[in-house]
PDB file of N, CA and C in Angstrom:
ATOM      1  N   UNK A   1      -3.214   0.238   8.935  1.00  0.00           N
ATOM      2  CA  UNK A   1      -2.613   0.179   7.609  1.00  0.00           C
ATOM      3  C   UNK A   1      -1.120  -0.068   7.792  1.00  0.00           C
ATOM      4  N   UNK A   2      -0.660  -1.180   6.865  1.00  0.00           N
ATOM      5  CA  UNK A   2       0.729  -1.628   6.802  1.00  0.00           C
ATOM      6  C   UNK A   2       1.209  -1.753   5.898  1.00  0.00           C
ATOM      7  N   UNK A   3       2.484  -1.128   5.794  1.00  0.00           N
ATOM      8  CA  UNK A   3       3.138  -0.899   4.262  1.00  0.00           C
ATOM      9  C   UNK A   3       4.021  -2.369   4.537  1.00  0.00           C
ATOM     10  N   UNK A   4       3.729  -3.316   3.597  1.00  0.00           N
ATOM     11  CA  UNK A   4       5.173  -4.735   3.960  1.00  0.00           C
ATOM     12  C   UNK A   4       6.055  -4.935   2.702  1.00  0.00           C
ATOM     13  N   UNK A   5       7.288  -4.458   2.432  1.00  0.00           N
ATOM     14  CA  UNK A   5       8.187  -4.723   1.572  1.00  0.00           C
ATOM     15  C   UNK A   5       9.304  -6.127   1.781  1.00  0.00           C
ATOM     16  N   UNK A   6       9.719  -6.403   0.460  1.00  0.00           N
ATOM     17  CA  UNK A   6      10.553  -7.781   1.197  1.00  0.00           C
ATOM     18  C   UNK A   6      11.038  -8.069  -0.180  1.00  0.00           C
ATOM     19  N   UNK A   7      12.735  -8.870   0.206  1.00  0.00           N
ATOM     20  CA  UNK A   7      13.616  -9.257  -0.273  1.00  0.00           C
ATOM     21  C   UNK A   7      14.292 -10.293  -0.204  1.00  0.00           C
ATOM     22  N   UNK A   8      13.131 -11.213  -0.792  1.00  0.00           N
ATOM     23  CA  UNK A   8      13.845 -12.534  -0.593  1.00  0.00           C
ATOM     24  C   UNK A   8      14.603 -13.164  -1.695  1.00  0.00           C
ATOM     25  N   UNK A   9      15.728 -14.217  -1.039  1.00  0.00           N
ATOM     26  CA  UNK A   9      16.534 -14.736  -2.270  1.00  0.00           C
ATOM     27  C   UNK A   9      16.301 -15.569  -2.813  1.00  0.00           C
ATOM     28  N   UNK A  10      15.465 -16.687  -2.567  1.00  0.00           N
ATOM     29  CA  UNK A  10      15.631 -17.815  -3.152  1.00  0.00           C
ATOM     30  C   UNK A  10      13.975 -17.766  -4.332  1.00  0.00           C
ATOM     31  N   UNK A  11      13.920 -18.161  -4.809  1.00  0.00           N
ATOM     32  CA  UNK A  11      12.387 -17.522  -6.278  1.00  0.00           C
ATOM     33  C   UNK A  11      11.139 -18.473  -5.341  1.00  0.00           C
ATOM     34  N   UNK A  12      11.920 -20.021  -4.762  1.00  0.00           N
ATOM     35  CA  UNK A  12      10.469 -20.465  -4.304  1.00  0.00           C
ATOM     36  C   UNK A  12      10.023 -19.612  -2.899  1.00  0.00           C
ATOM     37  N   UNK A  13      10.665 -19.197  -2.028  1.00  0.00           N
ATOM     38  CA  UNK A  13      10.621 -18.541  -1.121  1.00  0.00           C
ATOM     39  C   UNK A  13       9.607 -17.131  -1.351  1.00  0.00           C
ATOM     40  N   UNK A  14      10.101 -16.447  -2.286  1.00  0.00           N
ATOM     41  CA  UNK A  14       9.836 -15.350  -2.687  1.00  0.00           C
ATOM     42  C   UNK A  14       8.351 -15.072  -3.058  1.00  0.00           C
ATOM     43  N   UNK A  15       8.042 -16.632  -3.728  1.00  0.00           N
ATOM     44  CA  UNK A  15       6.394 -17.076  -4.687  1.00  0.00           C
ATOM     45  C   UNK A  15       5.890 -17.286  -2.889  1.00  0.00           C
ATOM     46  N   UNK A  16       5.910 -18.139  -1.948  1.00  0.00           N
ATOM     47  CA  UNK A  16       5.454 -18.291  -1.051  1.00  0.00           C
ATOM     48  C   UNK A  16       5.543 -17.161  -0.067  1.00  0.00           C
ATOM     49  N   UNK A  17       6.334 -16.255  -0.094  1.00  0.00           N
ATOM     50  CA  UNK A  17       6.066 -15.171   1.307  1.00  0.00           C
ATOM     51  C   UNK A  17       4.808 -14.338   0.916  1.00  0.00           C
ATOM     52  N   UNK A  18       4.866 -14.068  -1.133  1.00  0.00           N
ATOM     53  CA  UNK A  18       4.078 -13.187  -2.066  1.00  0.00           C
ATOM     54  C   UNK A  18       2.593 -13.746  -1.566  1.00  0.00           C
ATOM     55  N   UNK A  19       2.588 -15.222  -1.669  1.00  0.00           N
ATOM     56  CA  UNK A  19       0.874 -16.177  -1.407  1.00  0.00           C
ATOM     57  C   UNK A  19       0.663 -15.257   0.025  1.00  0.00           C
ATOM     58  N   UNK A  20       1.410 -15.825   0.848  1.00  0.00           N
ATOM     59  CA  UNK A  20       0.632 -15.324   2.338  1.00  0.00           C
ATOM     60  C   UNK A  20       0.612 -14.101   2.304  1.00  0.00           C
ATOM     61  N   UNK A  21       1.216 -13.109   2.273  1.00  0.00           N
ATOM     62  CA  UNK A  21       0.928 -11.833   2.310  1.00  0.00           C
ATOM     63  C   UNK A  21      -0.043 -11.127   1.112  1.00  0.00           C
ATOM     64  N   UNK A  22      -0.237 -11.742  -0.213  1.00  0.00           N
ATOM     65  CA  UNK A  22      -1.646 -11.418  -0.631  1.00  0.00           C
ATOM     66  C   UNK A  22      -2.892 -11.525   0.145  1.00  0.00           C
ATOM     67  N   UNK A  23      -2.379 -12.747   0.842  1.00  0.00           N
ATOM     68  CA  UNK A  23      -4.175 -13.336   1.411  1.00  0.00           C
ATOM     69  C   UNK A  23      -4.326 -12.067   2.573  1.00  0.00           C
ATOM     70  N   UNK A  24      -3.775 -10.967   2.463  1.00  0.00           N
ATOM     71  CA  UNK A  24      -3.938 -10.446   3.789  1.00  0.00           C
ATOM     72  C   UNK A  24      -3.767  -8.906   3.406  1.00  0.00           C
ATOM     73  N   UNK A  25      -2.963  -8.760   1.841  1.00  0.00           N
ATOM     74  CA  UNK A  25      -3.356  -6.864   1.282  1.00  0.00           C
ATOM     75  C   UNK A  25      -3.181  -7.292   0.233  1.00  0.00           C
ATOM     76  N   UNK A  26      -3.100  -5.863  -0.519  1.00  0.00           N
ATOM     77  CA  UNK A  26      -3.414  -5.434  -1.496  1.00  0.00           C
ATOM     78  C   UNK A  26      -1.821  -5.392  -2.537  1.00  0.00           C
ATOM     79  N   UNK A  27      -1.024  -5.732  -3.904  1.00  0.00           N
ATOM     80  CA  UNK A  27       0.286  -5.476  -4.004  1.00  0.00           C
ATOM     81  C   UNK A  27      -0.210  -4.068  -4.641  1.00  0.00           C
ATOM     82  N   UNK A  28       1.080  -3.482  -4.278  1.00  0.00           N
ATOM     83  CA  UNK A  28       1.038  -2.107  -4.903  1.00  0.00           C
ATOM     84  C   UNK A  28       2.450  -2.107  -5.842  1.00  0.00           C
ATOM     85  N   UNK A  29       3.424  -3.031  -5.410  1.00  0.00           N
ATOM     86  CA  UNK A  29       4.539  -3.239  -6.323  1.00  0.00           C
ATOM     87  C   UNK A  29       4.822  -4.389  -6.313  1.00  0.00           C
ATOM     88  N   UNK A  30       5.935  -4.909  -7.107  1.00  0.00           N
ATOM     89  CA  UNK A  30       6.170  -6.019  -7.595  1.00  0.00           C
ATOM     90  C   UNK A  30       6.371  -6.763  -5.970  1.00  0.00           C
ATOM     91  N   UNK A  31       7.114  -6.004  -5.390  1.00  0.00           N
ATOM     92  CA  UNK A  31       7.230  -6.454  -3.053  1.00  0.00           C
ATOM     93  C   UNK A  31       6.967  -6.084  -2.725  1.00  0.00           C
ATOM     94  N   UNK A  32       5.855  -5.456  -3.017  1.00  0.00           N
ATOM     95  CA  UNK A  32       5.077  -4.589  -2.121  1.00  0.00           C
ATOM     96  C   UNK A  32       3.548  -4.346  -1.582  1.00  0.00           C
ATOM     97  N   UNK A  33       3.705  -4.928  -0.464  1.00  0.00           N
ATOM     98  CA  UNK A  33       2.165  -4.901  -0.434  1.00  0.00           C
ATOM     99  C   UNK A  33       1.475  -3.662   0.492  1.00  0.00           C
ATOM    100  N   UNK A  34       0.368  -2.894   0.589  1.00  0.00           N
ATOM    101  CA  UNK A  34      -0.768  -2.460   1.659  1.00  0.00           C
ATOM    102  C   UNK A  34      -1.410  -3.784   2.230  1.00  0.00           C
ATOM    103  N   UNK A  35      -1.148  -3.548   3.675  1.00  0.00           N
ATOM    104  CA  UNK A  35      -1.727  -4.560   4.226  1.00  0.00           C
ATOM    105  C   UNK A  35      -2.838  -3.603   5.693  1.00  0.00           C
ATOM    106  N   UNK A  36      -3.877  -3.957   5.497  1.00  0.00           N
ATOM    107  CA  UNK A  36      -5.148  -3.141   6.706  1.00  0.00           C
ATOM    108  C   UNK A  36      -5.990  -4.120   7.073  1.00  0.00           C
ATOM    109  N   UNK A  37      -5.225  -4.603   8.547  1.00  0.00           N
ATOM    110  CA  UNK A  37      -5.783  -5.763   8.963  1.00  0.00           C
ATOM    111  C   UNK A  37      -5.756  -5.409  10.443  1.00  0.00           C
ATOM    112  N   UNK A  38      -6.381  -5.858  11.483  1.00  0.00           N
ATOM    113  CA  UNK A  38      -6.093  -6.150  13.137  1.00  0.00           C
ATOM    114  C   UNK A  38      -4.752  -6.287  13.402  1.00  0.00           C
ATOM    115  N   UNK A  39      -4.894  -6.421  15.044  1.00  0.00           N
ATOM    116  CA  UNK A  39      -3.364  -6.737  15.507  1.00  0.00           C
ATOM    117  C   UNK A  39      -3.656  -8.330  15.156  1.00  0.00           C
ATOM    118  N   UNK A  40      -4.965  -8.548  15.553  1.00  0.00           N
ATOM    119  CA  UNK A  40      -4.610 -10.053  15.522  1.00  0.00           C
ATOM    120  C   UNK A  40      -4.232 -10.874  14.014  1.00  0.00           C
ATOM    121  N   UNK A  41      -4.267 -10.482  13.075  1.00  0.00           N
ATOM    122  CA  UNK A  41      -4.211 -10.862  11.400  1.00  0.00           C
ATOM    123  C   UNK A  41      -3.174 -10.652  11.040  1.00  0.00           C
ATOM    124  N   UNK A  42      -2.665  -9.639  11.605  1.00  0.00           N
ATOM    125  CA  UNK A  42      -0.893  -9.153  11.304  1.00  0.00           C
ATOM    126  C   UNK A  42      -0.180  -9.631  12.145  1.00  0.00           C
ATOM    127  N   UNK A  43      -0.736 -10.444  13.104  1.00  0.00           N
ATOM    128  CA  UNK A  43       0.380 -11.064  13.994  1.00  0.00           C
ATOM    129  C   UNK A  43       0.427 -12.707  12.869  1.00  0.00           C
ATOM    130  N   UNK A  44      -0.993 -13.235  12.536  1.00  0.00           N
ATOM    131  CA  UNK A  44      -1.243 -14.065  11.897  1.00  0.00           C
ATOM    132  C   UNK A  44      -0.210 -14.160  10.306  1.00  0.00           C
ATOM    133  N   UNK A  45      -0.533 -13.397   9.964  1.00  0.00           N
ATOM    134  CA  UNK A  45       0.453 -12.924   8.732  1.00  0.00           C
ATOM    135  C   UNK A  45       1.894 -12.952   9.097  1.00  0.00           C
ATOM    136  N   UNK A  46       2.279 -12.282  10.092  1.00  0.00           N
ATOM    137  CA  UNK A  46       3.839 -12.090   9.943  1.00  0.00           C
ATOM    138  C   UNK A  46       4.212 -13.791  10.640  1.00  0.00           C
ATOM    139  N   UNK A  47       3.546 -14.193  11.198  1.00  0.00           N
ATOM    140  CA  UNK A  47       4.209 -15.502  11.663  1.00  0.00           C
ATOM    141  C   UNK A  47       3.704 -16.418  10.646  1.00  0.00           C
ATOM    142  N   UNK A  48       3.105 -16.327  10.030  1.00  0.00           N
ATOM    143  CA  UNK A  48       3.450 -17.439   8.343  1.00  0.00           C
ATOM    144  C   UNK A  48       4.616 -17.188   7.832  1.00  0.00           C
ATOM    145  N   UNK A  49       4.747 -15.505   7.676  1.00  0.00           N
ATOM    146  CA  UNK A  49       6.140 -14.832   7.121  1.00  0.00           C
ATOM    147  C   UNK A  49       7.091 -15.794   7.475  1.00  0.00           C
ATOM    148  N   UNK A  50       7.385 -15.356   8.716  1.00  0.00           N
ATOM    149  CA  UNK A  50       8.370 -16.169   9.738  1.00  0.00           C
ATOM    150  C   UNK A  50       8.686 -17.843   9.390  1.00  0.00           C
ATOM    151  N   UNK A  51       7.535 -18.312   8.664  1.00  0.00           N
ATOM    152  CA  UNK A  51       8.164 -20.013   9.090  1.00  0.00           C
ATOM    153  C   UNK A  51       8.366 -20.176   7.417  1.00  0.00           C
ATOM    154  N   UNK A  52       8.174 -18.810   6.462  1.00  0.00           N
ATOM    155  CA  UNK A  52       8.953 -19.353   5.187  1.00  0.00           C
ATOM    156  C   UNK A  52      10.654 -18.519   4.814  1.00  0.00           C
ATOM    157  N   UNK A  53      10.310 -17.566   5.497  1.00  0.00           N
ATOM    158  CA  UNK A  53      11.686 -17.022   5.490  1.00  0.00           C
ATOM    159  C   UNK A  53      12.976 -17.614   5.826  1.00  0.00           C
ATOM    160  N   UNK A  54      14.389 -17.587   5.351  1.00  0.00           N
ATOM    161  CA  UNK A  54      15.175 -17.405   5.567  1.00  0.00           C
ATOM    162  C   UNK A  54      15.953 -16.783   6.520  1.00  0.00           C
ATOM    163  N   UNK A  55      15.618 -16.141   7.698  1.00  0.00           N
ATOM    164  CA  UNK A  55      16.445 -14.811   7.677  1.00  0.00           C
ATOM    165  C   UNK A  55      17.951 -14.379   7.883  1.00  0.00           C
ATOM    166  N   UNK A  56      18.807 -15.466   7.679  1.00  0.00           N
ATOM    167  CA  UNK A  56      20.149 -15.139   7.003  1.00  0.00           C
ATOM    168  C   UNK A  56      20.227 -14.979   5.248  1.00  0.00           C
ATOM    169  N   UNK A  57      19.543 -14.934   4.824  1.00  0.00           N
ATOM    170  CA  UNK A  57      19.156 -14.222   3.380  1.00  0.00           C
ATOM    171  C   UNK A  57      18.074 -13.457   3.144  1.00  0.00           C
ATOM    172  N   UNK A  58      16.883 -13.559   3.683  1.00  0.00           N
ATOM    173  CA  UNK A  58      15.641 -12.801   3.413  1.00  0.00           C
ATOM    174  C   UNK A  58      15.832 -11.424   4.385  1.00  0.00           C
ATOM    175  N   UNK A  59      14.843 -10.705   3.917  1.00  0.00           N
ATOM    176  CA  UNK A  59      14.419  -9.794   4.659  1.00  0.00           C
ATOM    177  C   UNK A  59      13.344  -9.679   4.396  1.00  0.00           C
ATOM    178  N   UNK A  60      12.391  -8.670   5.194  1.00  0.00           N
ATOM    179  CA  UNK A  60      10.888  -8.150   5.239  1.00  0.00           C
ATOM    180  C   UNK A  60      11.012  -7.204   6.356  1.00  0.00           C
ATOM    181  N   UNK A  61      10.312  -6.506   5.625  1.00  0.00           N
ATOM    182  CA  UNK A  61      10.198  -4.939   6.979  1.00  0.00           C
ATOM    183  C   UNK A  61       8.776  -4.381   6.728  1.00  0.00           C
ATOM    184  N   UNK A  62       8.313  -4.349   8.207  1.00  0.00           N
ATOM    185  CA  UNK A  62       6.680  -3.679   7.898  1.00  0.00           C
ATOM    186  C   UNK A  62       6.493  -2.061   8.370  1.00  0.00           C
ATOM    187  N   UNK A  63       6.009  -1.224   7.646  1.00  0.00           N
ATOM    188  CA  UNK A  63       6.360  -0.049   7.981  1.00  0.00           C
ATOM    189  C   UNK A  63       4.818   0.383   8.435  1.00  0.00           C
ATOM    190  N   UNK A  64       4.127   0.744   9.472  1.00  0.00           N
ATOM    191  CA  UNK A  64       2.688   1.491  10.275  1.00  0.00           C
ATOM    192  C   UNK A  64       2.767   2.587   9.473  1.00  0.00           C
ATOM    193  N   UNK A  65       1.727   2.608   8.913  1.00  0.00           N
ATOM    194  CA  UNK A  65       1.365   3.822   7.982  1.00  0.00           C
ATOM    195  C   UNK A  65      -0.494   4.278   8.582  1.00  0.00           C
ATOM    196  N   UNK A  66      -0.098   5.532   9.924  1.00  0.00           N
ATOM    197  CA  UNK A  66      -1.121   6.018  10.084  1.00  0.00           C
ATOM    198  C   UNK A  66      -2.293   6.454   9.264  1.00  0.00           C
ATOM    199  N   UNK A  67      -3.360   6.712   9.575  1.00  0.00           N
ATOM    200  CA  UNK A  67      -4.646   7.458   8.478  1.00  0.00           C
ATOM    201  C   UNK A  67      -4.271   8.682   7.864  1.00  0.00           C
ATOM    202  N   UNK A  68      -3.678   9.231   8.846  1.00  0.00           N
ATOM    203  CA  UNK A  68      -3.297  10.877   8.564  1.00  0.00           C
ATOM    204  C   UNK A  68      -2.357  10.775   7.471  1.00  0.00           C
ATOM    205  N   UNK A  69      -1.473   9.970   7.755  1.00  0.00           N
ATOM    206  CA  UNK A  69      -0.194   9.513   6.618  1.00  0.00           C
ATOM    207  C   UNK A  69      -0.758   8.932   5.534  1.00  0.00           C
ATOM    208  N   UNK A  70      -1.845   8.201   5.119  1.00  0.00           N
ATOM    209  CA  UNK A  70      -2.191   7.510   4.179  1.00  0.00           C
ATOM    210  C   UNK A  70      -2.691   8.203   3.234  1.00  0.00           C
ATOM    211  N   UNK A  71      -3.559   9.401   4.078  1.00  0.00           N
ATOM    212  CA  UNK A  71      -4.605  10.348   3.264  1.00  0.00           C
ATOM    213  C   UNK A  71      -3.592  11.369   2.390  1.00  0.00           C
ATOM    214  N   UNK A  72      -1.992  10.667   2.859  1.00  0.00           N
ATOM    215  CA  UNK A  72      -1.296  12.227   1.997  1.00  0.00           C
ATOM    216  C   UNK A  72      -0.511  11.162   0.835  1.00  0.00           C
ATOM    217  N   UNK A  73      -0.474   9.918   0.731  1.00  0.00           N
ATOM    218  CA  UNK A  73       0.299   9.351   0.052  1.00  0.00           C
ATOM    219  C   UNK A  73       0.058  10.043  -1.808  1.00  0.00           C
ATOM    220  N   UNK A  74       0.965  10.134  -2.531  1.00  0.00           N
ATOM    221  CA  UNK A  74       0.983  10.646  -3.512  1.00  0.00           C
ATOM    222  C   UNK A  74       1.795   9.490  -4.765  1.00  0.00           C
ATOM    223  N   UNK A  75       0.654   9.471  -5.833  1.00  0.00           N
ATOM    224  CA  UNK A  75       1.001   8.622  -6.393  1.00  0.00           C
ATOM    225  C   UNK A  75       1.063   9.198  -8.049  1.00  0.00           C
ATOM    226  N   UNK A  76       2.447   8.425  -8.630  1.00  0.00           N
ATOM    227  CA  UNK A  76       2.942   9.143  -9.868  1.00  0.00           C
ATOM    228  C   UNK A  76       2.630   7.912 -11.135  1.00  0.00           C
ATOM    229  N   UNK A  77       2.016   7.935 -11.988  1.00  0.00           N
ATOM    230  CA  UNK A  77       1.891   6.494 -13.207  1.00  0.00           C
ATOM    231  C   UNK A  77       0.840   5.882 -12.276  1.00  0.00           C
ATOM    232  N   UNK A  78       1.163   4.255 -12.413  1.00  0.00           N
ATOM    233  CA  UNK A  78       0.257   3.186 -12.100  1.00  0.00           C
ATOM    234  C   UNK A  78       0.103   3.270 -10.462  1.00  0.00           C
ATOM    235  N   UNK A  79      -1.350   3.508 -10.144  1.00  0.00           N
ATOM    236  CA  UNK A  79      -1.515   3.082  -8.690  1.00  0.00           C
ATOM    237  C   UNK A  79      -1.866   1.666  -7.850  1.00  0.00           C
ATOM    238  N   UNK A  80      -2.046   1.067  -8.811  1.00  0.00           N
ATOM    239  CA  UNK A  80      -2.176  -0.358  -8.216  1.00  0.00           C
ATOM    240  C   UNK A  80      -1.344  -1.222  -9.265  1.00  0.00           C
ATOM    241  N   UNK A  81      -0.394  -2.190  -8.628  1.00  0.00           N
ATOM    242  CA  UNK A  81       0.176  -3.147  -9.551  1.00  0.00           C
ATOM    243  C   UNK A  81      -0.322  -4.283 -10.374  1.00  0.00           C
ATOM    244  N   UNK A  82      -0.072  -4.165 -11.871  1.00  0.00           N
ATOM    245  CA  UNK A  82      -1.254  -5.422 -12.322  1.00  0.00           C
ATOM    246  C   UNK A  82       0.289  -6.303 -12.595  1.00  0.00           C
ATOM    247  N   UNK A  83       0.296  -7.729 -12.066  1.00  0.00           N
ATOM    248  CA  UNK A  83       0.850  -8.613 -12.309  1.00  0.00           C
ATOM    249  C   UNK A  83       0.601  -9.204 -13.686  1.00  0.00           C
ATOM    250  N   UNK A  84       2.021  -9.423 -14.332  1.00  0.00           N
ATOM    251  CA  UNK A  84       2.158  -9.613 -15.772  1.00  0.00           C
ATOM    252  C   UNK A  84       1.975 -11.446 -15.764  1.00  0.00           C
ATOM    253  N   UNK A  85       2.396 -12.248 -14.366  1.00  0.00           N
ATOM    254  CA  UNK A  85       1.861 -13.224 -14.180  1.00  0.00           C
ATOM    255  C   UNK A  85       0.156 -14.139 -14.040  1.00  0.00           C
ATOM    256  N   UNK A  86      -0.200 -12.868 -13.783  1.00  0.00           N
ATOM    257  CA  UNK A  86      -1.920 -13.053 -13.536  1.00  0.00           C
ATOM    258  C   UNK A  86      -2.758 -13.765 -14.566  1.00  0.00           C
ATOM    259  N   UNK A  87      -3.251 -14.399 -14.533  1.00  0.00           N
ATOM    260  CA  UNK A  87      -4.231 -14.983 -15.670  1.00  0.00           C
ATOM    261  C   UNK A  87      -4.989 -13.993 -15.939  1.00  0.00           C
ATOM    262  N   UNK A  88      -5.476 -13.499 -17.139  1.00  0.00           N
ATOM    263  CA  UNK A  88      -6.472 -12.320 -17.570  1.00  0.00           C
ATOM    264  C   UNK A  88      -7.462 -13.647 -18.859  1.00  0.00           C
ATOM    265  N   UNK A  89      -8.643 -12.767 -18.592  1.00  0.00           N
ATOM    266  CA  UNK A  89      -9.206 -13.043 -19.583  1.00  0.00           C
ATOM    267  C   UNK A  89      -9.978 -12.004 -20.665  1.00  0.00           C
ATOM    268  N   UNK A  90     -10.341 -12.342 -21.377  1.00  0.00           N
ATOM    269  CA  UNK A  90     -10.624 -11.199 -22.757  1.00  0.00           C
ATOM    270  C   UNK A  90     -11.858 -11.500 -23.233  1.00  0.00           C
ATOM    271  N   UNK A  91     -12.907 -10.689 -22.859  1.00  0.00           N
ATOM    272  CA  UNK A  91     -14.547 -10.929 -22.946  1.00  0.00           C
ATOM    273  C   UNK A  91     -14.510 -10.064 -24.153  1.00  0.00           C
TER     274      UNK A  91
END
């Protein structure tokens, strides 16, 4: 389990780091994703990261969030982020 936050500057940058790192977790905030993948998928992931970033303006930091640590996370309001961008539909 991988907590990946990120701060990028430029908006197209920002839409493209958001694509690859969906295909790979879950957002929990507007930059924020859970990501629970292999070494090999997170190596896969962060080197897409890598060839859209900036990094004299961007940042991204991935934080290892053990089981033991996960099972204590505590959550206040909304636990999963619903994007106000998302297409919804109304059955």
């Amino acid at each position: 389990m991988m907590i990946v936050a990120y701060d990028i500057a430029d908006p197209r940058r920002l839409n493209r780091v958001a694509k690859v790192v969906k295909d790979y977790g879950i957002r929990v905030q507007k930059s924020i994703f859970e990501v629970d993948v292999d070494d090999r998928r997170f190596g896969e992931m962060k080197a897409l990261v890598e060839e859209v970033i900036e990094a004299s303006e961007d940042g991204v930091k991935y934080f290892p969030l053990c089981e033991k640590c996960a099972g204590t996370v505590e959550i206040i309001g909304q636990g999963v982020f619903v994007d106000p961008d998302e297409e919804y539909y109304v059955l």
